[in-house]
Structures are given as C-alpha cells and as structure tokens.
N, C-alpha and C. Protein backbone atom coordinates (compact mmCIF):
# COMPACT_ATOMS: atom_id res chain seq x y z
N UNK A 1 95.53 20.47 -84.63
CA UNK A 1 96.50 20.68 -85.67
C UNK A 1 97.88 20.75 -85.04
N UNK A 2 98.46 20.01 -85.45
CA UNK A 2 99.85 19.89 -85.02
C UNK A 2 100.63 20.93 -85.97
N UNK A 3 101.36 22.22 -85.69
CA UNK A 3 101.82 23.45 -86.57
C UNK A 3 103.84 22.98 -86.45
N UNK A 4 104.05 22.18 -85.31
CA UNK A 4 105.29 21.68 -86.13
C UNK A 4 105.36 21.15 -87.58
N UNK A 5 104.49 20.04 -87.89
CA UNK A 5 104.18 19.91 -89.41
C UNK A 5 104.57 20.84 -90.66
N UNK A 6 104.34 22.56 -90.10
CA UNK A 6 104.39 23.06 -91.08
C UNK A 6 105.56 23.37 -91.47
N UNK A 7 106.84 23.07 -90.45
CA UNK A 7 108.29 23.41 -90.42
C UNK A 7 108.74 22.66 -92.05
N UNK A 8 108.23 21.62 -92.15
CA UNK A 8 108.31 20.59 -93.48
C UNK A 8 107.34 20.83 -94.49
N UNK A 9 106.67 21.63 -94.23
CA UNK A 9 105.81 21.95 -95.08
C UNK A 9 105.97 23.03 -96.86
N UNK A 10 105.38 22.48 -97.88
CA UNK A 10 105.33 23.28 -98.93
C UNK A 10 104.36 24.56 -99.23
N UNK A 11 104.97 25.11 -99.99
CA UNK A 11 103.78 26.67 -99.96
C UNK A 11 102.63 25.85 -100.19
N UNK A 12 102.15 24.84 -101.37
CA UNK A 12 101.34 24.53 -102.05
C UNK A 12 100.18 23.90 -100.45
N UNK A 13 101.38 23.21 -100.11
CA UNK A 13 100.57 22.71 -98.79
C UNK A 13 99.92 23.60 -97.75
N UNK A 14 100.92 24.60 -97.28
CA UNK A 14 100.26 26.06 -96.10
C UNK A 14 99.23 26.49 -96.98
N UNK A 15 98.96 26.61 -98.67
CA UNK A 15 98.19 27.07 -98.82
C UNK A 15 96.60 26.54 -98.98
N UNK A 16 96.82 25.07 -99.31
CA UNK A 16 95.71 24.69 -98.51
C UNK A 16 95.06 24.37 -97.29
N UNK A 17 95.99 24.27 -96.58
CA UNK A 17 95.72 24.63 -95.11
C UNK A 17 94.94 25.64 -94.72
N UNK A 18 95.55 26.80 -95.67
CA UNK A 18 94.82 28.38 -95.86
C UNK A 18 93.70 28.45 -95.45
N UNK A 19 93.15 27.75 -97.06
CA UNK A 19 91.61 27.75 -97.34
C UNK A 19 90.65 27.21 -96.68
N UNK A 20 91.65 25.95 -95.72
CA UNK A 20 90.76 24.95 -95.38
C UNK A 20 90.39 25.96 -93.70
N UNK A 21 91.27 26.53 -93.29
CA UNK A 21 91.36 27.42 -91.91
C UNK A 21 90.48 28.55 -91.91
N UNK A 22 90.83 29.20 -93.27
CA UNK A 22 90.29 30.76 -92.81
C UNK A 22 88.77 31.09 -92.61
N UNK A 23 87.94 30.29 -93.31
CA UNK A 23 87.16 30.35 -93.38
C UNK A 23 85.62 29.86 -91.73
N UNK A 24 86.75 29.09 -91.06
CA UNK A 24 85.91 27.77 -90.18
C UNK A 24 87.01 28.24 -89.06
N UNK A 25 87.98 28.15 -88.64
CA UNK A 25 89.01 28.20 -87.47
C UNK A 25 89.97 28.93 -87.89
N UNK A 26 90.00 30.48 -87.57
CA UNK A 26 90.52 31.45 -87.29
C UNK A 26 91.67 31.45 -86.67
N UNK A 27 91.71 30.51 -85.33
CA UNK A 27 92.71 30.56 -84.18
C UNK A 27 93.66 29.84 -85.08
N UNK A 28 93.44 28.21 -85.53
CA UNK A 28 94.44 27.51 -86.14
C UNK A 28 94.78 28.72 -87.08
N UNK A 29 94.22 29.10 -88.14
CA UNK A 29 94.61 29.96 -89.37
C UNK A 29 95.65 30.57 -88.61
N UNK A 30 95.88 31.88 -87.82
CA UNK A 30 96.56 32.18 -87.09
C UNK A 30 97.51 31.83 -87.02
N UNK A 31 97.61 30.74 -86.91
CA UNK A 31 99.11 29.96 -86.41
C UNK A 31 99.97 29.33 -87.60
N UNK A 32 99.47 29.71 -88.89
CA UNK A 32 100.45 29.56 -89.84
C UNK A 32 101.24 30.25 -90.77
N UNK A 33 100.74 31.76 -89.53
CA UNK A 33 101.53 32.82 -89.99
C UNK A 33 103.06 33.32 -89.39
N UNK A 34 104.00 33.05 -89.87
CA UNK A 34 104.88 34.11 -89.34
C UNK A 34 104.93 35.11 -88.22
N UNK A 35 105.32 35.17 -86.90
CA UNK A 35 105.19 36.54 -86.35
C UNK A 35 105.15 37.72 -86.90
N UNK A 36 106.15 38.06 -87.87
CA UNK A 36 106.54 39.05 -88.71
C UNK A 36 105.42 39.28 -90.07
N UNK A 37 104.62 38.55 -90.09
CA UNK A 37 103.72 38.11 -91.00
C UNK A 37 103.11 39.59 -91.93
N UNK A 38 102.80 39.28 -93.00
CA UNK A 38 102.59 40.86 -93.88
C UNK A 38 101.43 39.49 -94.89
N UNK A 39 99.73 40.82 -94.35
CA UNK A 39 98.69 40.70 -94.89
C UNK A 39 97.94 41.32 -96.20
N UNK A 40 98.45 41.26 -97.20
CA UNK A 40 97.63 42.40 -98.30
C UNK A 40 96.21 42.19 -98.94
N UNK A 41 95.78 43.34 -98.91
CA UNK A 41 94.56 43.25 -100.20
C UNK A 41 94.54 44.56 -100.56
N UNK A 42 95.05 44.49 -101.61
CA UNK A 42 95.50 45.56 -102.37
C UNK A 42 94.45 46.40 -103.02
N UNK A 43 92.73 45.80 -103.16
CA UNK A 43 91.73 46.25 -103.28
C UNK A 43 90.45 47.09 -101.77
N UNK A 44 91.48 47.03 -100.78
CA UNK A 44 90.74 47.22 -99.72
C UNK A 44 90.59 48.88 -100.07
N UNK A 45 91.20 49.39 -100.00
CA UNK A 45 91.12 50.90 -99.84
C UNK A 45 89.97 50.94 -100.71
N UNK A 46 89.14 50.55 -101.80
CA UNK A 46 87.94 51.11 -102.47
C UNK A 46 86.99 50.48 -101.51
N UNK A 47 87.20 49.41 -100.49
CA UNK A 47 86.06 49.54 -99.45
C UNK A 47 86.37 50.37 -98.22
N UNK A 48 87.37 51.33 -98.16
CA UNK A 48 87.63 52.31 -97.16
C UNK A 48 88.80 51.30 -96.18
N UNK A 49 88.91 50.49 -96.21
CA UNK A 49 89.86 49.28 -95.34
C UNK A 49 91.48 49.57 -95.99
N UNK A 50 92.03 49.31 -95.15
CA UNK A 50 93.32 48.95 -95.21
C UNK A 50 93.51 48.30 -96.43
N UNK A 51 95.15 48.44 -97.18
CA UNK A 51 95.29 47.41 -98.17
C UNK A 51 96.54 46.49 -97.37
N UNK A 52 97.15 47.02 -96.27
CA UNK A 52 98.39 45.89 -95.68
C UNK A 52 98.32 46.06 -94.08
N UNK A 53 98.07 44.68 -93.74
CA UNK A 53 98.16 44.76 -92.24
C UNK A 53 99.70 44.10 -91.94
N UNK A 54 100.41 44.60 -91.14
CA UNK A 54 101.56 44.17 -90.63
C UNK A 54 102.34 43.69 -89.01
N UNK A 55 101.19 43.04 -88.79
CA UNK A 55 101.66 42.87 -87.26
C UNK A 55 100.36 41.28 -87.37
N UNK A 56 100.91 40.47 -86.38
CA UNK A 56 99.75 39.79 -86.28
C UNK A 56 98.08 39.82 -85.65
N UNK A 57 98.82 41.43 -84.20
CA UNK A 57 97.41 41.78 -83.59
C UNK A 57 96.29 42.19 -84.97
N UNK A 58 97.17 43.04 -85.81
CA UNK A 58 96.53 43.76 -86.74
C UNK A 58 95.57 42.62 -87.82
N UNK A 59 96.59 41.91 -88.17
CA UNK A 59 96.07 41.15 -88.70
C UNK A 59 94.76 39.92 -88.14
N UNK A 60 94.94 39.58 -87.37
CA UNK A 60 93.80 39.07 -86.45
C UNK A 60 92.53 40.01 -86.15
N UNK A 61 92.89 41.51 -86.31
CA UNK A 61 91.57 42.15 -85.74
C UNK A 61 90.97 42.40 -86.98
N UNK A 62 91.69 42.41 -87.83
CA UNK A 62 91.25 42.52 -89.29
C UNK A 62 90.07 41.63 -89.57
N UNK A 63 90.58 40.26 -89.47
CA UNK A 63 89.95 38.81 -89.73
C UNK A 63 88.61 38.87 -89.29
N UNK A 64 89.27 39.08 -88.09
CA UNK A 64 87.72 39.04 -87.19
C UNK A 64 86.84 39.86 -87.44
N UNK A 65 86.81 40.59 -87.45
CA UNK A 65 86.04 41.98 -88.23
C UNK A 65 85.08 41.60 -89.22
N UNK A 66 86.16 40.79 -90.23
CA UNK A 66 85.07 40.39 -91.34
C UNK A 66 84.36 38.86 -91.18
N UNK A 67 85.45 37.98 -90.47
CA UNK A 67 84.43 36.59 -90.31
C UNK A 67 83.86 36.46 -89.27
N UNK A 68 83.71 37.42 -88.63
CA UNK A 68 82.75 37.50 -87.01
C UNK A 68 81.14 37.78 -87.81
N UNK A 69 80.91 38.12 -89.24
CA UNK A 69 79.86 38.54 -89.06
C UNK A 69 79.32 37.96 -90.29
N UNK A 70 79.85 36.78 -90.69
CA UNK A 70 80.08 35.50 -92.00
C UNK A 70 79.63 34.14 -91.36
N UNK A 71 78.89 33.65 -91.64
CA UNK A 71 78.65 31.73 -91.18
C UNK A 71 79.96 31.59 -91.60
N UNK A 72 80.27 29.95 -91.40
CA UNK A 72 81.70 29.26 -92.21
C UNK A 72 81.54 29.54 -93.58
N UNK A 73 82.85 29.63 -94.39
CA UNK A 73 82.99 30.20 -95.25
C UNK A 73 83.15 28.64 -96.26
N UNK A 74 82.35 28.35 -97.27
CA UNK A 74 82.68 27.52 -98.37
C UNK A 74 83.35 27.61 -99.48
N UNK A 75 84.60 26.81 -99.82
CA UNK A 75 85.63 27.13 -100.91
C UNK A 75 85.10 26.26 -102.03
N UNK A 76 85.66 26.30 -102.91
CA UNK A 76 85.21 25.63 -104.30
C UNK A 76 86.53 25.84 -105.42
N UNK A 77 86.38 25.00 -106.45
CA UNK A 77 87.33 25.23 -107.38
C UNK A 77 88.78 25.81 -107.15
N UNK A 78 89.39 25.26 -106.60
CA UNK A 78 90.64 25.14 -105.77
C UNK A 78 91.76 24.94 -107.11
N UNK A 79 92.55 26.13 -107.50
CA UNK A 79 93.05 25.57 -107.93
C UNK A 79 94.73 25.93 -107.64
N UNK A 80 95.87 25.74 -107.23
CA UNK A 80 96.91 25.95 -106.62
C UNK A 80 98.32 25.55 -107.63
N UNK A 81 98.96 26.18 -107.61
CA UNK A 81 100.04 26.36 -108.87
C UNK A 81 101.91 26.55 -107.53
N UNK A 82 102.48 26.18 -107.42
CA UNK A 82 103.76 25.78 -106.76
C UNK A 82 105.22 26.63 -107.29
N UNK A 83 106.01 27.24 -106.96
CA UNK A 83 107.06 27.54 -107.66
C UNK A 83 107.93 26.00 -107.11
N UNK A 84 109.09 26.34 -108.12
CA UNK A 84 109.67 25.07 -107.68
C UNK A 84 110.75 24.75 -106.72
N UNK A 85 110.97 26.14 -106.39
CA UNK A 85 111.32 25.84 -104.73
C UNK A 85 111.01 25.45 -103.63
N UNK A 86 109.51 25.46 -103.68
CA UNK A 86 108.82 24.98 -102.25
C UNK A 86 108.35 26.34 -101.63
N UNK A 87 108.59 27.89 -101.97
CA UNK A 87 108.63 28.78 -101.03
C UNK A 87 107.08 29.90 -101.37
N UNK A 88 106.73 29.62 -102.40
CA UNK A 88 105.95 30.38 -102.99
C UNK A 88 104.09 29.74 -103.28
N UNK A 89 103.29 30.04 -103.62
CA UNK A 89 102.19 29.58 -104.19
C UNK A 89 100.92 30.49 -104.33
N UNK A 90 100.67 30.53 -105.63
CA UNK A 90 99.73 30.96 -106.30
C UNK A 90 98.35 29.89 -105.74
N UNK A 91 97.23 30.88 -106.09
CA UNK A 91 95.88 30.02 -105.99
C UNK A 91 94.94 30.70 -106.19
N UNK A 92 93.77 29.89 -107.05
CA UNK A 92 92.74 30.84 -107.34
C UNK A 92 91.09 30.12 -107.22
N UNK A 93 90.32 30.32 -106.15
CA UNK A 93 89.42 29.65 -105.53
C UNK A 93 88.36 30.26 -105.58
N UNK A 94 87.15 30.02 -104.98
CA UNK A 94 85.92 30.36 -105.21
C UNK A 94 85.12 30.34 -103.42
N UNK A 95 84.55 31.66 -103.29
CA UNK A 95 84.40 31.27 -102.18
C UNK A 95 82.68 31.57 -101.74
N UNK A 96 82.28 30.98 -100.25
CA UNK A 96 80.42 31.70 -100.40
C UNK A 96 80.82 31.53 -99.00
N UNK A 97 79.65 32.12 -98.68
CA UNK A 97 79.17 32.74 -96.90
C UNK A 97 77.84 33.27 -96.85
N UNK A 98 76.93 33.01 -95.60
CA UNK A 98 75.80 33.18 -95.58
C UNK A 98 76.05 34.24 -95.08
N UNK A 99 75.19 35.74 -95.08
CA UNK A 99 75.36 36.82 -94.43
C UNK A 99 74.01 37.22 -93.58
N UNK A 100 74.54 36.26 -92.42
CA UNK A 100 72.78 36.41 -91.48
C UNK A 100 72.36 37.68 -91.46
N UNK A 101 73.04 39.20 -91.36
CA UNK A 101 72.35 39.90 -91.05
C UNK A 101 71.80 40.85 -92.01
N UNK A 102 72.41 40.31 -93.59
CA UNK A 102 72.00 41.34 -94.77
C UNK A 102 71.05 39.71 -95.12
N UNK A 103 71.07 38.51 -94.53
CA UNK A 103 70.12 37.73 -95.28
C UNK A 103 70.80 37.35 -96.73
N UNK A 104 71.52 37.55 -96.96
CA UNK A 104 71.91 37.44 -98.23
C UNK A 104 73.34 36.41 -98.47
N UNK A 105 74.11 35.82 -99.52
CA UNK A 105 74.65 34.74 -99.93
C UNK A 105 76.02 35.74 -100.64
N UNK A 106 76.97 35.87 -99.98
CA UNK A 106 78.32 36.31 -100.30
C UNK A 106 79.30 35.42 -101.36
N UNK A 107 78.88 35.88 -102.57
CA UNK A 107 80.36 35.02 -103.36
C UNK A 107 80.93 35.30 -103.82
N UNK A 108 81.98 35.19 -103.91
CA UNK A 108 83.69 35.86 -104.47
C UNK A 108 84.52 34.38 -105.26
N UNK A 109 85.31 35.42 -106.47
CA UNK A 109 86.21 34.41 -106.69
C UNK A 109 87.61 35.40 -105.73
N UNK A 110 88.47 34.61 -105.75
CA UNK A 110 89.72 34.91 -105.06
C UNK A 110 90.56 34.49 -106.04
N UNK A 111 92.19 35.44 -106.18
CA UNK A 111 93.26 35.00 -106.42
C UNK A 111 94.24 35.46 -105.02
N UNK A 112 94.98 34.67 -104.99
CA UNK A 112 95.69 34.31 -103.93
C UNK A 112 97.68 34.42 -104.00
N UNK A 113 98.64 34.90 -103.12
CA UNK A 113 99.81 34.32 -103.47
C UNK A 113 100.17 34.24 -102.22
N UNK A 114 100.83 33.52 -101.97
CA UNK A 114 101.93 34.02 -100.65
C UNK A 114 103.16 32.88 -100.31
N UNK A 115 103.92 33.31 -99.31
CA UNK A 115 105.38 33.18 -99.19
C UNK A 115 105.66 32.96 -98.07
N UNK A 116 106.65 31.51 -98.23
CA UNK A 116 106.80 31.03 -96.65
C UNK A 116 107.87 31.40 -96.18
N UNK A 117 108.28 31.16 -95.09
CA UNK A 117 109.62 31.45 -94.64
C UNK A 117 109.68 30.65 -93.33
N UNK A 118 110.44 29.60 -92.94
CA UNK A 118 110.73 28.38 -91.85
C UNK A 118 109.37 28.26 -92.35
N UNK A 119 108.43 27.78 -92.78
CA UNK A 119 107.17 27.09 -92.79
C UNK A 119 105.98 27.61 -92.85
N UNK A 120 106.04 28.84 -92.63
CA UNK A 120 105.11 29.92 -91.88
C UNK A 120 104.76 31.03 -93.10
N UNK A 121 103.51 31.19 -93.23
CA UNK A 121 103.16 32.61 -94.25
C UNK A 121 103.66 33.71 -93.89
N UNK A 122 105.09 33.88 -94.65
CA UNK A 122 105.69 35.78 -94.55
C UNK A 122 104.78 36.33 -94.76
N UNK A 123 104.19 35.98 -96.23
CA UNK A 123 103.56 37.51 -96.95
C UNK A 123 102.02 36.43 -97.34
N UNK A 124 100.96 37.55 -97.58
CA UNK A 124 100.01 36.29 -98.13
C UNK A 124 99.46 38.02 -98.67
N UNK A 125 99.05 37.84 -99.87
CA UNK A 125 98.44 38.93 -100.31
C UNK A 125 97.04 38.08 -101.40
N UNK A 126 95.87 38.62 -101.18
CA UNK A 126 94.74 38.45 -101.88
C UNK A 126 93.86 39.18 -102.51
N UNK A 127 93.43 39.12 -103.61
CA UNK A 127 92.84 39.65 -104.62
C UNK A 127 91.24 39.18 -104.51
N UNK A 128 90.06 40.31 -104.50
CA UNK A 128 89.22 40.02 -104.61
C UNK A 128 88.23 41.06 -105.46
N UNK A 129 87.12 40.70 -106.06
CA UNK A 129 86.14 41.87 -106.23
C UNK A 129 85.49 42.58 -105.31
N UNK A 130 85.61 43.99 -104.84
CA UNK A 130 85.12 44.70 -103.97
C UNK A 130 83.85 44.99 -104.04
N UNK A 131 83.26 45.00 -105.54
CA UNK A 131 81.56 45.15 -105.71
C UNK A 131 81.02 44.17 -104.72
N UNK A 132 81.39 42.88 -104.99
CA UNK A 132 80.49 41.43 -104.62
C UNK A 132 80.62 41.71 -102.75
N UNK A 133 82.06 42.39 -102.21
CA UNK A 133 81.84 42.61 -100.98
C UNK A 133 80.86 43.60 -100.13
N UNK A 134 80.67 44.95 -101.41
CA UNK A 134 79.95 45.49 -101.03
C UNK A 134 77.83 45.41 -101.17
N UNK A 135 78.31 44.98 -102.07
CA UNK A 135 76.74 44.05 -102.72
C UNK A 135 75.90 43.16 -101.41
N UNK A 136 77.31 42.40 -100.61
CA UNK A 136 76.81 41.36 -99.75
C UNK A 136 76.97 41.92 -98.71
N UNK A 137 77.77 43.29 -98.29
CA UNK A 137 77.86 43.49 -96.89
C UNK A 137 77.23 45.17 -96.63
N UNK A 138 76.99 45.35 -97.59
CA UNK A 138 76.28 46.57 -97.66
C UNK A 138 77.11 47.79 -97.15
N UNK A 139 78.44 47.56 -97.99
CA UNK A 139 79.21 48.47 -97.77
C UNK A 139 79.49 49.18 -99.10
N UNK A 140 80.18 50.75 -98.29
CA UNK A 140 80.39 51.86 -99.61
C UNK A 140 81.56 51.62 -100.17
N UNK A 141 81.23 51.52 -101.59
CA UNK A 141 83.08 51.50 -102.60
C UNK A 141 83.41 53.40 -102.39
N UNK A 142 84.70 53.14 -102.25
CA UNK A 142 85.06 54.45 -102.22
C UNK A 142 86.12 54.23 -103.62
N UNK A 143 85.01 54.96 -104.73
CA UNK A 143 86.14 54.88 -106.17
C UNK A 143 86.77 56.34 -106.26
N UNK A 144 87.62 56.17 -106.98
CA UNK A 144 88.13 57.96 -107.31
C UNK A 144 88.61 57.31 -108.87
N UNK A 145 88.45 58.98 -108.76
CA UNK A 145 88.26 59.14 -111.03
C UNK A 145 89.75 59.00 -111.22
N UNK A 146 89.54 58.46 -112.31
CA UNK A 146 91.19 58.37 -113.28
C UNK A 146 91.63 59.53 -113.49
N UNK A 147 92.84 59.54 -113.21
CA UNK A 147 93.72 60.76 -113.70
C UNK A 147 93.74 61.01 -115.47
C-alpha cells in the first residue's frame, strides 16, 4: 500500500480502506491514522473497555487485543455517505469473525464516522452492539440502572 495516496485521498475513500484493513492487516490499517489520531467507542465501557483511545500505542494495543483473537474479519453491506467537503464520512456495515476459541461466529452491524485531516483519520469513532460482543466473546456487560 502506497499511504502517500492517502494525502489525495477522500474521507469516503480512507473509509473504505478502513474496512478493507481492519479486519485482515492491522499494520497497513495503522498507517491511515493520524499520529495525533483519537479512537472512540462510546459503547465500550458496558464491556468494562475504554470508550477513547488517544495515542497511537494505545490505539494499536487496543486493536490487537481484540483481532489477535478473531480469524479475518468479513464486511458486508457497505454502505458509506460523504460530506461535501471531502473531510468527513459516515458508514454503516456489517461485519463476521470466526471465534476459534469460543467456537462460535461473531456478527455485528457497525455504524461508523470519522475525520480526516492531511489525509489521515483524526478521529474515527464506532458504534456497535455490546450484547453480540459479549455473546461471541464471552464477555461481562457491565450495565448500570437508569437514574
């Protein structure tokens, strides 16, 4: 992957790049972030996880964490929406993973946004269901009661 490319690049475009990376090559994924780069999932804290990583170590140990223990990850129903500056992009995809060691078939839908800056993902924040993560990875939701 040639990552000068992305200097010319549109959100709509880094963001399929995204999908096509995160799942299969980690290292490339990596490299279409920003140094300064800001990671959200704003649903992590009900699996006890972080909801913002802000550094790239952080963000990389994050990754790994969860796709170290995922086959390649399969996307589906791709669908990607552009602001009309070039700087922004929405997306909302479908994703699966074999989970060798629960034996079991991980699927999530995803919504997606994030924000370039020189070419590079500033911000990338993602939305997922935390049941389906914990269902497939045999992890605890940590809910708390409504006020």
């Amino acid at each position: 992957m040639h990552t000068s490319n992305l200097f010319q690049s549109s959100a709509a475009t880094v963001m399929v790049k995204h999908i096509e990376l995160i799942g299969t090559d980690l290292n490339a994924w990596l490299q279409l972030l920003a140094h300064d780069a800001v990671v959200e999932f704003p649903y992590g804290a009900s699996l006890g996880r972080s909801t913002r990583y802000e550094n790239r170590a952080d963000i990389e140990a994050h990754m790994r964490s969860f796709t170290g223990i995922v086959g390649s990850f399969k996307f589906s129903d791709i669908d990607i929406t552009e602001s009309a500056d070039g700087l922004r992009a929405w997306a909302s995809f479908r994703g699966e993973a074999w989970v060798e060691s629960r034996r079991t078939m991980y699927r999530q839908d995803y919504a997606a946004y994030l924000v370039l800056q020189d070419g590079k993902i500033k911000l990338y924040r993602e939305y997922w269901n935390p049941c389906h993560i914990a269902a497939a990875f045999g992890a605890k939701l940590h809910l708390e009661e409504p006020d």
